[in-house]
C-alpha atoms as a PDB file:
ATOM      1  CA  UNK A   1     154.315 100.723 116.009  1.00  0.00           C
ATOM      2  CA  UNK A   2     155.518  98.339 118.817  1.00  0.00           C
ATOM      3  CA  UNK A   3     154.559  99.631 122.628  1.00  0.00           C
ATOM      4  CA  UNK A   4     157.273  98.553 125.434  1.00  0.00           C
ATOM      5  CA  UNK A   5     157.475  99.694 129.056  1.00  0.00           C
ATOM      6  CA  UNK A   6     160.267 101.675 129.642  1.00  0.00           C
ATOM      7  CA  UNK A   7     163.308 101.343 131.793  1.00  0.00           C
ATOM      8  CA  UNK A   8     162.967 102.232 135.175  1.00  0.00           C
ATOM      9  CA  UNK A   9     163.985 106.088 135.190  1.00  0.00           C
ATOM     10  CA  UNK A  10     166.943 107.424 135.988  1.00  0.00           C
ATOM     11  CA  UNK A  11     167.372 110.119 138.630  1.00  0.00           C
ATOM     12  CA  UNK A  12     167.424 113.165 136.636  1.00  0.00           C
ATOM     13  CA  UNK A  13     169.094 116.190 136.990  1.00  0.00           C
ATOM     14  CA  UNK A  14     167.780 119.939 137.844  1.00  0.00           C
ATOM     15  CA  UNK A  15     168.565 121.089 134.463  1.00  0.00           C
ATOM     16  CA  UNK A  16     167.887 118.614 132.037  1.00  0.00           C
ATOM     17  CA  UNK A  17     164.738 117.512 130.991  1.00  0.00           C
ATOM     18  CA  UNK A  18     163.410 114.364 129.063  1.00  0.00           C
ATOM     19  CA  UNK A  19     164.256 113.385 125.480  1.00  0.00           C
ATOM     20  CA  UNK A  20     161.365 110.292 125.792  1.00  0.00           C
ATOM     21  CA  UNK A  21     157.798 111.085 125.965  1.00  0.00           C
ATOM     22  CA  UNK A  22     156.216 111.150 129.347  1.00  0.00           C
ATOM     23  CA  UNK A  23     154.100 108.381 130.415  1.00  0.00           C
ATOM     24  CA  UNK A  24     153.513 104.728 131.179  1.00  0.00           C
ATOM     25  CA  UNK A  25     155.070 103.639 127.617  1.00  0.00           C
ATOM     26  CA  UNK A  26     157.779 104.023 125.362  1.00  0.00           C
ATOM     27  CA  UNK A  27     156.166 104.020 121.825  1.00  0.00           C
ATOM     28  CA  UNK A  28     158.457 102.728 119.231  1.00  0.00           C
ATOM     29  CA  UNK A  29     157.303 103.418 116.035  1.00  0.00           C
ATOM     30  CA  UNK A  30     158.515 101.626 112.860  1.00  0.00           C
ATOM     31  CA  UNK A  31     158.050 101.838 109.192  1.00  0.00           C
ATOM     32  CA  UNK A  32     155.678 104.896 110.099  1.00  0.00           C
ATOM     33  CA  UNK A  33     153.965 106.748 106.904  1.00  0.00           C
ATOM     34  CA  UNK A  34     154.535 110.182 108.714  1.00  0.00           C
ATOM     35  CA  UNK A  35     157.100 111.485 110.635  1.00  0.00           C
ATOM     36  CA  UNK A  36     156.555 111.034 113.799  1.00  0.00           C
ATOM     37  CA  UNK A  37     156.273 115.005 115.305  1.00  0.00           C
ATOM     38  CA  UNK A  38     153.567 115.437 112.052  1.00  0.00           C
ATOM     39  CA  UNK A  39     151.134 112.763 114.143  1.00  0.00           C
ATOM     40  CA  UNK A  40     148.162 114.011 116.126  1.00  0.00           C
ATOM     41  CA  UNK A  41     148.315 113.306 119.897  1.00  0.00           C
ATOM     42  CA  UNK A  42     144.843 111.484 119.957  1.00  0.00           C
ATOM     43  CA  UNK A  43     145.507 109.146 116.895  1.00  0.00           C
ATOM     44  CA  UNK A  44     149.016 108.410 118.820  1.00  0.00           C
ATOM     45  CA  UNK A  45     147.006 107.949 121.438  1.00  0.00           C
ATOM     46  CA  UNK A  46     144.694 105.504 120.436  1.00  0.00           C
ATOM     47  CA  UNK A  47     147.128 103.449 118.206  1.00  0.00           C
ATOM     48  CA  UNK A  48     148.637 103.052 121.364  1.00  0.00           C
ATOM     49  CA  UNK A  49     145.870 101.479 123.193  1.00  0.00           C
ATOM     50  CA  UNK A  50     145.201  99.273 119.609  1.00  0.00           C
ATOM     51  CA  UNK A  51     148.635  97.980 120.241  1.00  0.00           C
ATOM     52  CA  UNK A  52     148.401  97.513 123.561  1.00  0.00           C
ATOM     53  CA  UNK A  53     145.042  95.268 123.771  1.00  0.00           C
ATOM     54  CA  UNK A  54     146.485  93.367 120.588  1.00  0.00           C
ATOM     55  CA  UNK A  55     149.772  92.858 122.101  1.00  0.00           C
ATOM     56  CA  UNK A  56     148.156  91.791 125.188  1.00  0.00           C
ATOM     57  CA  UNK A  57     145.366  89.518 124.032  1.00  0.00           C
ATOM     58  CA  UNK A  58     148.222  87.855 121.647  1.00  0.00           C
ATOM     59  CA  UNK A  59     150.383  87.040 124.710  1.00  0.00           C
ATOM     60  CA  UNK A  60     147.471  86.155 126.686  1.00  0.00           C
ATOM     61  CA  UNK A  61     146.701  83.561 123.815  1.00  0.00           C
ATOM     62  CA  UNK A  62     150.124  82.153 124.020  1.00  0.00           C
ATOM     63  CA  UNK A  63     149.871  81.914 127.790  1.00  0.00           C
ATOM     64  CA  UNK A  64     146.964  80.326 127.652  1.00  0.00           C
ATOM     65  CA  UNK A  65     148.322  77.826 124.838  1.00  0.00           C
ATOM     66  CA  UNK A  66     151.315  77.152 126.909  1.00  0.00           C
ATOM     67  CA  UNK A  67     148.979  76.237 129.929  1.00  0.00           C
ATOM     68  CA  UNK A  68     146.693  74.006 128.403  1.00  0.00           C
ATOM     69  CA  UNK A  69     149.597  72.163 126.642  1.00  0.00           C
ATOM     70  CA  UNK A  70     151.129  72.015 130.261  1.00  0.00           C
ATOM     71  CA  UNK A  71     148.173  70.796 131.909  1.00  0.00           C
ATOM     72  CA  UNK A  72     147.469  67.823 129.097  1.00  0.00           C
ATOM     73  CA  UNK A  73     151.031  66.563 129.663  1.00  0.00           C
ATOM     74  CA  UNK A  74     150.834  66.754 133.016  1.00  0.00           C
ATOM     75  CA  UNK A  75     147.604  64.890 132.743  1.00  0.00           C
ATOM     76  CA  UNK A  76     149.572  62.543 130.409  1.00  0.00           C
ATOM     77  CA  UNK A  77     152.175  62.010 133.015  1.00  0.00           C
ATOM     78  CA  UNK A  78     149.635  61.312 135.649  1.00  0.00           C
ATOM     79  CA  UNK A  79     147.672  58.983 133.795  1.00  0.00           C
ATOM     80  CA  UNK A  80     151.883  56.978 132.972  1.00  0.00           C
ATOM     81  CA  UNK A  81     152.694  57.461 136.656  1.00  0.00           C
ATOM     82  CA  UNK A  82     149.319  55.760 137.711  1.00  0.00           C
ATOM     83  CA  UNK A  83     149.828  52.837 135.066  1.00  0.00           C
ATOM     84  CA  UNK A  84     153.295  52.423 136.116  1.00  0.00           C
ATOM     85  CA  UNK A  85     151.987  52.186 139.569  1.00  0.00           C
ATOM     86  CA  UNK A  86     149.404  49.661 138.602  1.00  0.00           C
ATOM     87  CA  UNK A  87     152.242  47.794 137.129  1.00  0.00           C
ATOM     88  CA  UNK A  88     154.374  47.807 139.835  1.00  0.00           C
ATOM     89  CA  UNK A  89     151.877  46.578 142.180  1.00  0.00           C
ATOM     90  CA  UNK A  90     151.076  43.898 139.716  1.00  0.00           C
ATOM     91  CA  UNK A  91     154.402  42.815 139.533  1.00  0.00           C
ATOM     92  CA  UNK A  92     155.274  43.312 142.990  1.00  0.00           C
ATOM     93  CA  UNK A  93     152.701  40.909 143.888  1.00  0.00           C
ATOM     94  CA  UNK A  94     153.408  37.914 141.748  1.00  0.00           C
ATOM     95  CA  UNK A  95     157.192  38.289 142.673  1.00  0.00           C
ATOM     96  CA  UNK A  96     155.585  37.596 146.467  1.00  0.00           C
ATOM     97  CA  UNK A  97     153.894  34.779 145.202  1.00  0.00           C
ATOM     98  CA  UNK A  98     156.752  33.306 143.382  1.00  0.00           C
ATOM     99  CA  UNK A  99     158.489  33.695 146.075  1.00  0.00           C
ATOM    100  CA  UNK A 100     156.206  32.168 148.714  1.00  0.00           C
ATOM    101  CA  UNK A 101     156.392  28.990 145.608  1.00  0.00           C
ATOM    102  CA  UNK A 102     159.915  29.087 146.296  1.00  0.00           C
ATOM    103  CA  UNK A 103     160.159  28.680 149.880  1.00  0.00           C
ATOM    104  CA  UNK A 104     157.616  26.447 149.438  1.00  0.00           C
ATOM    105  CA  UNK A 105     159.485  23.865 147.073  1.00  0.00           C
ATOM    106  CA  UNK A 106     162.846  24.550 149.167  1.00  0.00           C
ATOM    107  CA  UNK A 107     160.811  23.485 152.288  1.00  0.00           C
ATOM    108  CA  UNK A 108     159.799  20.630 150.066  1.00  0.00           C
ATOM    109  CA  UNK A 109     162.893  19.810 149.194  1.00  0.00           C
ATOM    110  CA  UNK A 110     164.457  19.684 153.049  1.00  0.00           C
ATOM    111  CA  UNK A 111     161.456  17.451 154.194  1.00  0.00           C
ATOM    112  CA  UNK A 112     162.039  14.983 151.200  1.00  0.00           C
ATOM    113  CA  UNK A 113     166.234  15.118 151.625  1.00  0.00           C
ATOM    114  CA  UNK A 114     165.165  14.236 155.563  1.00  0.00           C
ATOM    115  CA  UNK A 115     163.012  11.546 154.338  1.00  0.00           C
ATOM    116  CA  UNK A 116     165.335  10.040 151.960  1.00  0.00           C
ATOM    117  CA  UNK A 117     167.936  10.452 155.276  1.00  0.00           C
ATOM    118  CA  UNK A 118     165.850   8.755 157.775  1.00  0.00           C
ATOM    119  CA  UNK A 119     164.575   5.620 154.817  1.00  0.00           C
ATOM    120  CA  UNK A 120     168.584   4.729 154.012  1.00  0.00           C
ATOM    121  CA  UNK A 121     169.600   4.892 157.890  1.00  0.00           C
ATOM    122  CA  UNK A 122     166.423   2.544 158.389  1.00  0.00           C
ATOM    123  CA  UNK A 123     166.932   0.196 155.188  1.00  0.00           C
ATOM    124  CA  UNK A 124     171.117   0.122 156.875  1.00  0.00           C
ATOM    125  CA  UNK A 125     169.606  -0.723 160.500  1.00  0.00           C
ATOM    126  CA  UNK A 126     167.360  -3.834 158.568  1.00  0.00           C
ATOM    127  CA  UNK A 127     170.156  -4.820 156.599  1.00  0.00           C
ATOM    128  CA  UNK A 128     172.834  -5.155 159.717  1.00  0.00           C
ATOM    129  CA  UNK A 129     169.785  -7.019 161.210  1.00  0.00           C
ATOM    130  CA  UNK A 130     169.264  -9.580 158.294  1.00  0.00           C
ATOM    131  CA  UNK A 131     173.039  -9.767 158.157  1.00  0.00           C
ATOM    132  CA  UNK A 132     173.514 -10.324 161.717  1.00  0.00           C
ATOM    133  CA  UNK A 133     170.066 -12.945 161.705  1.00  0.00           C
ATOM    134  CA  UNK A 134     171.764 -14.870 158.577  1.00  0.00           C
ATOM    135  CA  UNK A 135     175.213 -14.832 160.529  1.00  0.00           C
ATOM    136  CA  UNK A 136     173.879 -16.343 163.496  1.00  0.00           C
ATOM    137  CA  UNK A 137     171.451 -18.688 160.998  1.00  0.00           C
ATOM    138  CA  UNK A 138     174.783 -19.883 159.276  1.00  0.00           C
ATOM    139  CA  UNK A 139     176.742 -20.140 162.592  1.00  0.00           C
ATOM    140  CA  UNK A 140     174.310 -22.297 164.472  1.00  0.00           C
ATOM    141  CA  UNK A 141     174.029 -24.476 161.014  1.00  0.00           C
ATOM    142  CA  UNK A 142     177.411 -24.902 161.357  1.00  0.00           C
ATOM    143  CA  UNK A 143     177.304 -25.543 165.302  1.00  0.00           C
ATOM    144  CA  UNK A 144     174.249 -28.247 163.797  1.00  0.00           C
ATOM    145  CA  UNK A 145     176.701 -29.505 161.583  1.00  0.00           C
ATOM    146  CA  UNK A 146     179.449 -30.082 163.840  1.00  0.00           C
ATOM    147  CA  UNK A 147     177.160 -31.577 166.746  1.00  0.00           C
ATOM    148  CA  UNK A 148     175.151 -33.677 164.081  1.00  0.00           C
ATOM    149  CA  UNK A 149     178.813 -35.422 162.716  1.00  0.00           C
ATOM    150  CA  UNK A 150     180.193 -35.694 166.378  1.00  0.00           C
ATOM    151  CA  UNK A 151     177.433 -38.569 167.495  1.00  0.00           C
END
């Protein structure tokens, strides 16, 4: 026998009565021994409330399953999210050190390229001034030379 709430009831007319039993529940009986009119009203009755508790208590179970099977993954997927977080963090935090490395060597890099600049444009300047010195060494050698064979 299988208990089910009923459909919600139909306006009814003045003449007519009901063809389902009155109450709370439709009882649905199947693969019953006896015909169903040959039943007593209080075994009915208490089959009924059998049914009833059983079919409750089994869906309660099931609720019950489903929530704590809910709950655990959603404690799973807390416990992912904060790792994930963790991870993040982690990461996020060496990529700002690597990056801070990185300006760091480019900085580097500019200061040394501005070095090298200022060396060549110094070692230039000393080697106009040695060629200019070694020009005016060889010209008044020559001037020497030209004075010296004169007398």
């Amino acid at each position: 026998m299988i208990l089910r709430t009923p459909p919600p009831k139909k306006a009814r007319s003045e003449a007519g009565g009901s063809s389902t039993p009155t109450g709370d529940q439709l009882v649905i009986y199947e693969d019953s021994p006896l015909p169903a009119p040959l039943q007593t009203a209080s075994h009915d009755h208490s089959d009924q409330h059998l049914c009833t508790y059983q079919c409750r208590q089994m869906v309660k179970s099931d609720v019950l399953d489903a929530l704590s099977k809910a709950e655990k993954q959603a404690q799973g997927y807390q416990t992912m999210l904060q790792t994930l977080n963790q991870n993040f963090t982690q990461a996020d935090e060496e990529r700002k050190q690597f990056r801070d490395k990185f300006l760091y060597s480019e900085q580097e890099l500019a200061a040394a390229k501005g070095r090298e600049k200022v060396l060549q444009e110094q070692l230039l300047m000393e080697m106009n001034n040695s060629q200019e010195r070694y020009t005016k060494a060889l010209q008044s050698c020559h001037d020497l030379e030209v004075v010296h064979l004169s007398f």
